[in-house]
N, C-alpha and C. Protein backbone atom coordinates (compact mmCIF):
# COMPACT_ATOMS: atom_id res chain seq x y z
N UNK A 1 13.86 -3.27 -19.56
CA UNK A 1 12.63 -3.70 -20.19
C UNK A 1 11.67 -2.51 -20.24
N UNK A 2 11.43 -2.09 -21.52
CA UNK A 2 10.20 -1.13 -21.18
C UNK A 2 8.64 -1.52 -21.75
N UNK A 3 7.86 -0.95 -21.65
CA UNK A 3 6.50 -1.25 -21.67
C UNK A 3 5.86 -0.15 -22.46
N UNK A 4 5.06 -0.26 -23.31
CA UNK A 4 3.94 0.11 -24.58
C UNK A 4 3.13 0.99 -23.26
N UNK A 5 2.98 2.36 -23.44
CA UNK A 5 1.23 3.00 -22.89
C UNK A 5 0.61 2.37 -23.44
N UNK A 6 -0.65 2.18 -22.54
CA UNK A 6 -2.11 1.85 -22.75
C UNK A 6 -2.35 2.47 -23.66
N UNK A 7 -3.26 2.02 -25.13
CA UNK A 7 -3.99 3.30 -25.98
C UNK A 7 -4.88 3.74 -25.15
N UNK A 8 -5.27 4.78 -25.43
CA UNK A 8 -6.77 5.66 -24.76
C UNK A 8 -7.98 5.12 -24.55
N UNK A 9 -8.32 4.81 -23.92
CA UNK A 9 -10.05 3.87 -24.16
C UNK A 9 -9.44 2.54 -24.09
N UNK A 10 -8.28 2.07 -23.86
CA UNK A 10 -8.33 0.68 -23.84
C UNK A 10 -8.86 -0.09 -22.75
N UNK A 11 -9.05 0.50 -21.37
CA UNK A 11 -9.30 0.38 -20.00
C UNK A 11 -11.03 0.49 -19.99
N UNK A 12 -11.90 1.46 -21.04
CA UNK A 12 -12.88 1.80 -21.29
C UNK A 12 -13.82 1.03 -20.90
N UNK A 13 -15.00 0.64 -19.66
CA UNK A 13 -15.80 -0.67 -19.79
C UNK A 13 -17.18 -0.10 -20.05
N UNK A 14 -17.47 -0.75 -21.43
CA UNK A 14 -18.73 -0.89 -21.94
C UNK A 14 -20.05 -1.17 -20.58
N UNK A 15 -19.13 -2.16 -19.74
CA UNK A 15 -20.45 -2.35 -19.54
C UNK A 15 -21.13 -2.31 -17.96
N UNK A 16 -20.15 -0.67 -17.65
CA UNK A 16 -20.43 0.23 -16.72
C UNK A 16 -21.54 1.59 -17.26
N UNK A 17 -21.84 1.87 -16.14
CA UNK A 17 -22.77 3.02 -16.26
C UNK A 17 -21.72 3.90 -16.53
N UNK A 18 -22.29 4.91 -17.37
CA UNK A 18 -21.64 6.48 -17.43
C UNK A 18 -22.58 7.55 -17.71
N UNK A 19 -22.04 8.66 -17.27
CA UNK A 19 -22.70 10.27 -17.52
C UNK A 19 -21.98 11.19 -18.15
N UNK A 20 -22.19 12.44 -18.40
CA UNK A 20 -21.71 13.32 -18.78
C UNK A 20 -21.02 14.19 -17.55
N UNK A 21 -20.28 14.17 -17.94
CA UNK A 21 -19.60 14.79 -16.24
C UNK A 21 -20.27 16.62 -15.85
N UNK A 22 -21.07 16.94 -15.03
CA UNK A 22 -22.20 17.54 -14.45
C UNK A 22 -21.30 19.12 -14.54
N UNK A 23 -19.74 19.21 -14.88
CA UNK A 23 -19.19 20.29 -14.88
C UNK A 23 -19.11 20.68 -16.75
N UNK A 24 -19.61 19.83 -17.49
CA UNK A 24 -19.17 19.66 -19.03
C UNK A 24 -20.53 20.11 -19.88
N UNK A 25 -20.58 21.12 -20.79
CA UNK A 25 -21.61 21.97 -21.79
C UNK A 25 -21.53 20.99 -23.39
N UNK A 26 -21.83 20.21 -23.84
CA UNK A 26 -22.80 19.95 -24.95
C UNK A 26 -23.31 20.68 -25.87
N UNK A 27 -22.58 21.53 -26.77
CA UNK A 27 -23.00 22.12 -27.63
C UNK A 27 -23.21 21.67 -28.77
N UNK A 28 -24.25 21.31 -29.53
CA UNK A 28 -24.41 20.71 -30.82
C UNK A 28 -24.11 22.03 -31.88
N UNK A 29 -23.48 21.11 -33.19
CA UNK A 29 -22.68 22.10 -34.09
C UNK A 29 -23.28 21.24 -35.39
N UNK A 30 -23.36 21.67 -36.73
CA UNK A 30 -23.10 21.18 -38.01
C UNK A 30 -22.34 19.74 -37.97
N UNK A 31 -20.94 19.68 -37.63
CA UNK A 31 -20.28 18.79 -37.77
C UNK A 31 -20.31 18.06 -36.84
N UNK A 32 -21.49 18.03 -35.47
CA UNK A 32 -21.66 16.87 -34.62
C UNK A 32 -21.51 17.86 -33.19
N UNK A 33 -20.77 18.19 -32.39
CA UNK A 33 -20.74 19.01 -30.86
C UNK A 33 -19.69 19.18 -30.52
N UNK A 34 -19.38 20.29 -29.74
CA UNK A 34 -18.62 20.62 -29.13
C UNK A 34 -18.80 20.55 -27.41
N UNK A 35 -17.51 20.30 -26.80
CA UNK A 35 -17.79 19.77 -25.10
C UNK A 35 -16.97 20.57 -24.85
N UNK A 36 -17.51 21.17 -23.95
CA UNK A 36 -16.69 22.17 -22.86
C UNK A 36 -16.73 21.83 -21.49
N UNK A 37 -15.90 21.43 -20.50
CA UNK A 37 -15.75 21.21 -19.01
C UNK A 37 -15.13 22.68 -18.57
N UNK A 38 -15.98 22.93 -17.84
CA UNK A 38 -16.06 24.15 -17.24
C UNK A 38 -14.71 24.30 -15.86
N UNK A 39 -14.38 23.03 -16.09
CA UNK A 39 -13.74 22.79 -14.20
C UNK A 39 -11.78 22.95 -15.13
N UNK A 40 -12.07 21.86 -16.21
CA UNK A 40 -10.34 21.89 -16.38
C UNK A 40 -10.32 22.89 -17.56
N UNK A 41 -11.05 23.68 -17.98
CA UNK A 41 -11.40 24.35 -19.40
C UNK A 41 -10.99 23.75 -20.99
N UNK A 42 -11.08 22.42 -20.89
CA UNK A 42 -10.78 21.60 -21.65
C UNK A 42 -11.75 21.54 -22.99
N UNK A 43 -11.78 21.57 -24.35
CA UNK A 43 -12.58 21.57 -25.32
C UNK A 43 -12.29 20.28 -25.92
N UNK A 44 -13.90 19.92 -26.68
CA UNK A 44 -13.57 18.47 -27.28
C UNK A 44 -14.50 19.04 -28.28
N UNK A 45 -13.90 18.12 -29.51
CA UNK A 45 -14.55 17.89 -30.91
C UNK A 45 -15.26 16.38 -30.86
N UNK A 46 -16.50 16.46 -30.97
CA UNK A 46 -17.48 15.27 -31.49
C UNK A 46 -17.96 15.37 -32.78
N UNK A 47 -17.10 14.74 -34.28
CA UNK A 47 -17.60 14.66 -35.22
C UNK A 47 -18.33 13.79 -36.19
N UNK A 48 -19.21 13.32 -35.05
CA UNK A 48 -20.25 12.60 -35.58
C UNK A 48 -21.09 12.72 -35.08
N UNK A 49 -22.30 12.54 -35.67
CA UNK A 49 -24.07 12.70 -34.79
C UNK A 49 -23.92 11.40 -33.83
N UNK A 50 -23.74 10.41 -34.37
CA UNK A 50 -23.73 9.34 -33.72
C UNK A 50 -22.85 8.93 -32.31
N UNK A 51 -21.56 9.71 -32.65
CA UNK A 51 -20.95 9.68 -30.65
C UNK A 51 -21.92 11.23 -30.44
N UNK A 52 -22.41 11.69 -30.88
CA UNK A 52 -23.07 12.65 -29.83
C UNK A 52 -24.26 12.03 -29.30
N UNK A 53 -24.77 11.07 -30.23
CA UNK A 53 -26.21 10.69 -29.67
C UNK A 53 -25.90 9.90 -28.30
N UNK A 54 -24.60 9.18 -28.73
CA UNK A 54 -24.29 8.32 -27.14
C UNK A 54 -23.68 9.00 -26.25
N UNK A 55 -23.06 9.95 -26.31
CA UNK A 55 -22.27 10.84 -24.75
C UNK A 55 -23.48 11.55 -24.58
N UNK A 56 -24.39 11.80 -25.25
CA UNK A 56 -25.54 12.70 -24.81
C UNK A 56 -26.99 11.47 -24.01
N UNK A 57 -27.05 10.55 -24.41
CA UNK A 57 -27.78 9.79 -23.85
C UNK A 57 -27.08 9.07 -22.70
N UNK A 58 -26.31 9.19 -22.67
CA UNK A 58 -25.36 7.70 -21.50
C UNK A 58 -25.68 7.35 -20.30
N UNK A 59 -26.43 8.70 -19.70
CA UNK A 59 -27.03 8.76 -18.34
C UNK A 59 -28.35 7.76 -18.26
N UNK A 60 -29.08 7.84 -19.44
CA UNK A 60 -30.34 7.30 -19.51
C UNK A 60 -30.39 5.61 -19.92
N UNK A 61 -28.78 5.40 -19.79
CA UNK A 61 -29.01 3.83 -20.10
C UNK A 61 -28.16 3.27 -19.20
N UNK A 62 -28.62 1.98 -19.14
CA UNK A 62 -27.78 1.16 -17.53
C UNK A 62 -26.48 1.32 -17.87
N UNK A 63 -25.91 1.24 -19.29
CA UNK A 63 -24.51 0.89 -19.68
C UNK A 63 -23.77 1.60 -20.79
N UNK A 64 -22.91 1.76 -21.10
CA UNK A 64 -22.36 2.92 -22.60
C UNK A 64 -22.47 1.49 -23.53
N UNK A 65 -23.19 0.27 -23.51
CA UNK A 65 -23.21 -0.52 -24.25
C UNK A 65 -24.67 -0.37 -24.43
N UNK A 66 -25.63 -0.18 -23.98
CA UNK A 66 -26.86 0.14 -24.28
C UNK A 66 -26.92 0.98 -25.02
N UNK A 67 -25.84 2.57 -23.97
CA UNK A 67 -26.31 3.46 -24.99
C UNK A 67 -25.65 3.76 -26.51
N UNK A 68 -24.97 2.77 -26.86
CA UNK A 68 -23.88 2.64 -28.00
C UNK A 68 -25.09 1.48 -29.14
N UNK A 69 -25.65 0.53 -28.71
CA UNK A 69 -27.02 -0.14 -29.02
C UNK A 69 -27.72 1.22 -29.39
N UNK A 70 -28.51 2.00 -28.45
CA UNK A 70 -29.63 2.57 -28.52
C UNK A 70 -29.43 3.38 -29.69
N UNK A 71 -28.12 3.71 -29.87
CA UNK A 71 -27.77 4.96 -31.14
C UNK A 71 -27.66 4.56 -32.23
N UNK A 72 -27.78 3.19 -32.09
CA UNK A 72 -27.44 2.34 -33.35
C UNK A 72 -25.53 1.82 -34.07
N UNK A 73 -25.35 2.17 -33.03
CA UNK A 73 -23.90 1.52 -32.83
C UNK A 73 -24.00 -0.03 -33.19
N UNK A 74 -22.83 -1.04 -34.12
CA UNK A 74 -23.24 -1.78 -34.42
C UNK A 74 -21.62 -2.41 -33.23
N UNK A 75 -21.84 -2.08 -32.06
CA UNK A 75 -20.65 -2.50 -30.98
C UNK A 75 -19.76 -3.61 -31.01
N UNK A 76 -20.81 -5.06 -31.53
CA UNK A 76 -20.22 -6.50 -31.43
C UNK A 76 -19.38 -6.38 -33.05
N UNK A 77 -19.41 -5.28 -33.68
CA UNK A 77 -18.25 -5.56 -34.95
C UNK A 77 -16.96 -5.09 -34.46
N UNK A 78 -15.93 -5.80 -34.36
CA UNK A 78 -14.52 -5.57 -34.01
C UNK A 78 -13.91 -4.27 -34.43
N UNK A 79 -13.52 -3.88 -36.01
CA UNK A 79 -13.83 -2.74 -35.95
C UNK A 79 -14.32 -1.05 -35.67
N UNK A 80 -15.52 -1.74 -35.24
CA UNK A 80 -16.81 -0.57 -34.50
C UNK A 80 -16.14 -0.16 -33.59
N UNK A 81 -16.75 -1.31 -32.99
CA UNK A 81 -16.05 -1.38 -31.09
C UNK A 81 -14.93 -0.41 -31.15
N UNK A 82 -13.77 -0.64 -31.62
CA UNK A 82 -12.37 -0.41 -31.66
C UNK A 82 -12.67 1.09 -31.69
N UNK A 83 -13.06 1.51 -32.71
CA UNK A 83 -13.61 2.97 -33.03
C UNK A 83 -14.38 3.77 -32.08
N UNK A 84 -14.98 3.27 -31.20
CA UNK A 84 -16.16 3.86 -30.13
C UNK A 84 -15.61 3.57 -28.99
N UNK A 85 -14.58 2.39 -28.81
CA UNK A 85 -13.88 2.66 -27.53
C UNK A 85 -13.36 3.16 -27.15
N UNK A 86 -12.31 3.57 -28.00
CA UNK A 86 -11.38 4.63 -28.39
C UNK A 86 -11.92 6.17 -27.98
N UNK A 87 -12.76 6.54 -28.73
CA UNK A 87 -13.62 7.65 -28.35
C UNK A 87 -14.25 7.85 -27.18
N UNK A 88 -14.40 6.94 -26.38
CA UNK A 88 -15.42 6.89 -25.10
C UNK A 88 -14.06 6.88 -24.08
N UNK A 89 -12.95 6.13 -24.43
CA UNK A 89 -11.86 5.83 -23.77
C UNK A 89 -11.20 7.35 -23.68
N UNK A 90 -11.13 8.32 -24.43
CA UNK A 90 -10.47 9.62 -24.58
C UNK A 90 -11.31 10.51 -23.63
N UNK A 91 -12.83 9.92 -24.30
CA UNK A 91 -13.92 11.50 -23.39
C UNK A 91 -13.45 10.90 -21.91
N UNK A 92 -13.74 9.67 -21.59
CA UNK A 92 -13.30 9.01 -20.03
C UNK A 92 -11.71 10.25 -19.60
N UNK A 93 -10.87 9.66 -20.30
CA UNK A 93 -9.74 9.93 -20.02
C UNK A 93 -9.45 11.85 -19.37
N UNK A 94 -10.18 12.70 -20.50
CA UNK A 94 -10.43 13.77 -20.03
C UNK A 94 -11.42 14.38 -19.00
N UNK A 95 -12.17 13.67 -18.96
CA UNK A 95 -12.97 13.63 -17.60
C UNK A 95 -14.59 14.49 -18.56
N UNK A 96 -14.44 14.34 -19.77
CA UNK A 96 -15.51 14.95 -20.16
C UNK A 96 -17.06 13.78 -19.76
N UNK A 97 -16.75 12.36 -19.70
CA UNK A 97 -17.73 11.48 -19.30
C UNK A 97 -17.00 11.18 -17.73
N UNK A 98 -18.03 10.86 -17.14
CA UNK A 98 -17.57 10.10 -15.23
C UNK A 98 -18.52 8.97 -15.68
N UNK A 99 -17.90 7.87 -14.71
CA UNK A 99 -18.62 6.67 -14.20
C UNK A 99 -19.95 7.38 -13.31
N UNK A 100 -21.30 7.09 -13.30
CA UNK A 100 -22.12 7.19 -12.69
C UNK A 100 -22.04 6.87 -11.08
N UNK A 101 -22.85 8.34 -10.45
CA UNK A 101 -22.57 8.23 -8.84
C UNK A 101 -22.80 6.39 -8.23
N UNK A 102 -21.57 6.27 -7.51
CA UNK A 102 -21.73 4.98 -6.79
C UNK A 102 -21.36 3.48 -8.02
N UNK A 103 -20.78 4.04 -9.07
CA UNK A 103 -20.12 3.15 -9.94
C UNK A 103 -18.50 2.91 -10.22
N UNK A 104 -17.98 2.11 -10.26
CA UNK A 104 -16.45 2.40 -10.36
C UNK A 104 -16.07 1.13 -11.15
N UNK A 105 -16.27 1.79 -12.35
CA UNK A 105 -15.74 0.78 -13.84
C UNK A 105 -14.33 0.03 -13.41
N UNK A 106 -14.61 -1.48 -14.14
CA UNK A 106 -13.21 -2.41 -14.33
C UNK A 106 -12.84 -1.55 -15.49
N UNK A 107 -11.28 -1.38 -14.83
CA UNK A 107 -10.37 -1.40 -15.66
C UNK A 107 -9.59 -2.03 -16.33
């Protein structure tokens, strides 16, 4: 019997706190930012203003569902969601976002 991997972000919980992980650079570009983690030397492409506005705010809201709200994320469309989980589920996955000190997201 074998078993399907998880997609990326499928484990992702909205409606945990998150940050930008304190080792990772934020560079805004034309086509949205570039992330650099200084610890695994890992590079990420953000090509949209809009996941930059939320990996860049995430700290400042109780939840990546606030800050996915605050950016104007329209989250409760199935679709959306699917699209931004995915993305939040990858930055998670690479360690470019952490769960906030003293938080430990359902998986």
């Amino acid at each position: 019997m074998t078993s399907a991997a998880a997609p990326a972000g499928a484990g992702f919980d909205l409606d945990s706190g998150w940050r930008l992980h304190p080792g990772v650079a934020l560079r805004p570009e034309p086509f949205g930012a570039l992330l650099y983690h200084f610890h695994t030397r890992k590079l990420s492409f953000l090509k949209s203003p809009t996941i930059v506005e939320v990996v860049r705010t995430l700290a400042e809201h109780p939840t990546a569902r606030d800050a996915c709200a605050a950016a104007g994320v329209p989250i409760d469309d199935p679709g959306t969601a699917r699209l931004y989980l995915h993305a939040l589920g990858q930055l998670a996955d690479s360690r470019m976002i952490e769960p906030r000190e003293g938080e430990d997201p359902v998986s």
